[in-house]
Protein backbone atom coordinates (compact mmCIF):
# COMPACT_ATOMS: atom_id res chain seq x y z
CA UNK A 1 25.68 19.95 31.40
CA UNK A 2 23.51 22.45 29.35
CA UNK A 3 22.44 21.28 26.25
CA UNK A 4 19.72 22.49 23.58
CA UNK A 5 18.18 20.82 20.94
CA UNK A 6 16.62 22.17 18.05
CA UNK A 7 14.53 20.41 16.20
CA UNK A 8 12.87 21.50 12.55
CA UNK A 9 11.52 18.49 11.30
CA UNK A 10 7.66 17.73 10.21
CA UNK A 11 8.21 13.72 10.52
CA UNK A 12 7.18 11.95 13.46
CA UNK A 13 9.80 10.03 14.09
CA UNK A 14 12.47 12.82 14.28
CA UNK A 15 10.41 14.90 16.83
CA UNK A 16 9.90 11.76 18.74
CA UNK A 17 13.74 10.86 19.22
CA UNK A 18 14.13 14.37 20.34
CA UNK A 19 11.75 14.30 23.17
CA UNK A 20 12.80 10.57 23.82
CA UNK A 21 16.81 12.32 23.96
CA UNK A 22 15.99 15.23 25.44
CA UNK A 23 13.84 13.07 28.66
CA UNK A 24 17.05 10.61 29.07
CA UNK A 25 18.97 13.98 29.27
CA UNK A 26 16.59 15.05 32.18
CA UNK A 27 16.81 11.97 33.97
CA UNK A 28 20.89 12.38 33.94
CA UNK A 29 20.02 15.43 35.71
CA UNK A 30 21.22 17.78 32.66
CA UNK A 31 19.48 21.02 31.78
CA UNK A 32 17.90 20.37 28.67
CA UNK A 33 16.18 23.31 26.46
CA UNK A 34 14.48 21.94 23.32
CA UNK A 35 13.76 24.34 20.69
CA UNK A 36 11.29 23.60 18.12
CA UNK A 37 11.46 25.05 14.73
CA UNK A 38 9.47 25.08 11.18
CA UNK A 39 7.02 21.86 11.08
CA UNK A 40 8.03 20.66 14.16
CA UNK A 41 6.00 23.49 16.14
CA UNK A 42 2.76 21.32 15.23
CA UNK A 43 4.29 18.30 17.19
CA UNK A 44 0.52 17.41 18.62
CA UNK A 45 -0.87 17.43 15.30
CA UNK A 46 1.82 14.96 14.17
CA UNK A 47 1.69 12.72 17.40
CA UNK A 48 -0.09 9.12 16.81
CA UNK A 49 -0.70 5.70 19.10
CA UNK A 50 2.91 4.95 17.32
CA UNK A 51 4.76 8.30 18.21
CA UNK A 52 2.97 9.72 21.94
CA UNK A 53 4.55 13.13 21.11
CA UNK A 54 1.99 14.79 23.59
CA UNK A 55 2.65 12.75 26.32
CA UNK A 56 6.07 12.92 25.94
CA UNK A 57 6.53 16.74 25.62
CA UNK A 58 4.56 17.00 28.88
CA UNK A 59 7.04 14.42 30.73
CA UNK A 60 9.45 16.77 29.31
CA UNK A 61 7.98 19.84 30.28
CA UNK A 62 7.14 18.46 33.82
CA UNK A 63 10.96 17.08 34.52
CA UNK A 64 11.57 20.94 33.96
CA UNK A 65 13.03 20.97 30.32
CA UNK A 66 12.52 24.15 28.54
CA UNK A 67 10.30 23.79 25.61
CA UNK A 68 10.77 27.05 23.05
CA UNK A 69 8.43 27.35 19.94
């Protein structure tokens, strides 16, 4: 299955359920192309030891989702 996600949210814990989403989606073996929009292009500067939004957009990037900013 293709799917994309687009994301446009500033808060954390929106971003972070998208990358968590999109990474299941991965591991089922779907092509997954996550699309970040509006405050949610400054993911990094949002991440925190509560919400690992770097490390989680580079398991996403590296189980070859698409990541569009």
């Amino acid at each position: 299955m293709k799917t994309t996600l687009m994301v446009c949210s500033g808060d954390p814990e929106v971003v972070w359920n998208a990358f968590r989403m999109g990474n299941l989606m991965l591991e089922q073996m779907d092509d997954v192309t996550m699309f970040l929009n509006g405050p949610a292009v400054r993911y990094a500067s949002l991440a925190s030891e509560q919400f690992p939004l770097v490390e989680l957009a580079k398991v996403f990037t590296l189980s070859e989702g698409v990541l569009l900013a």
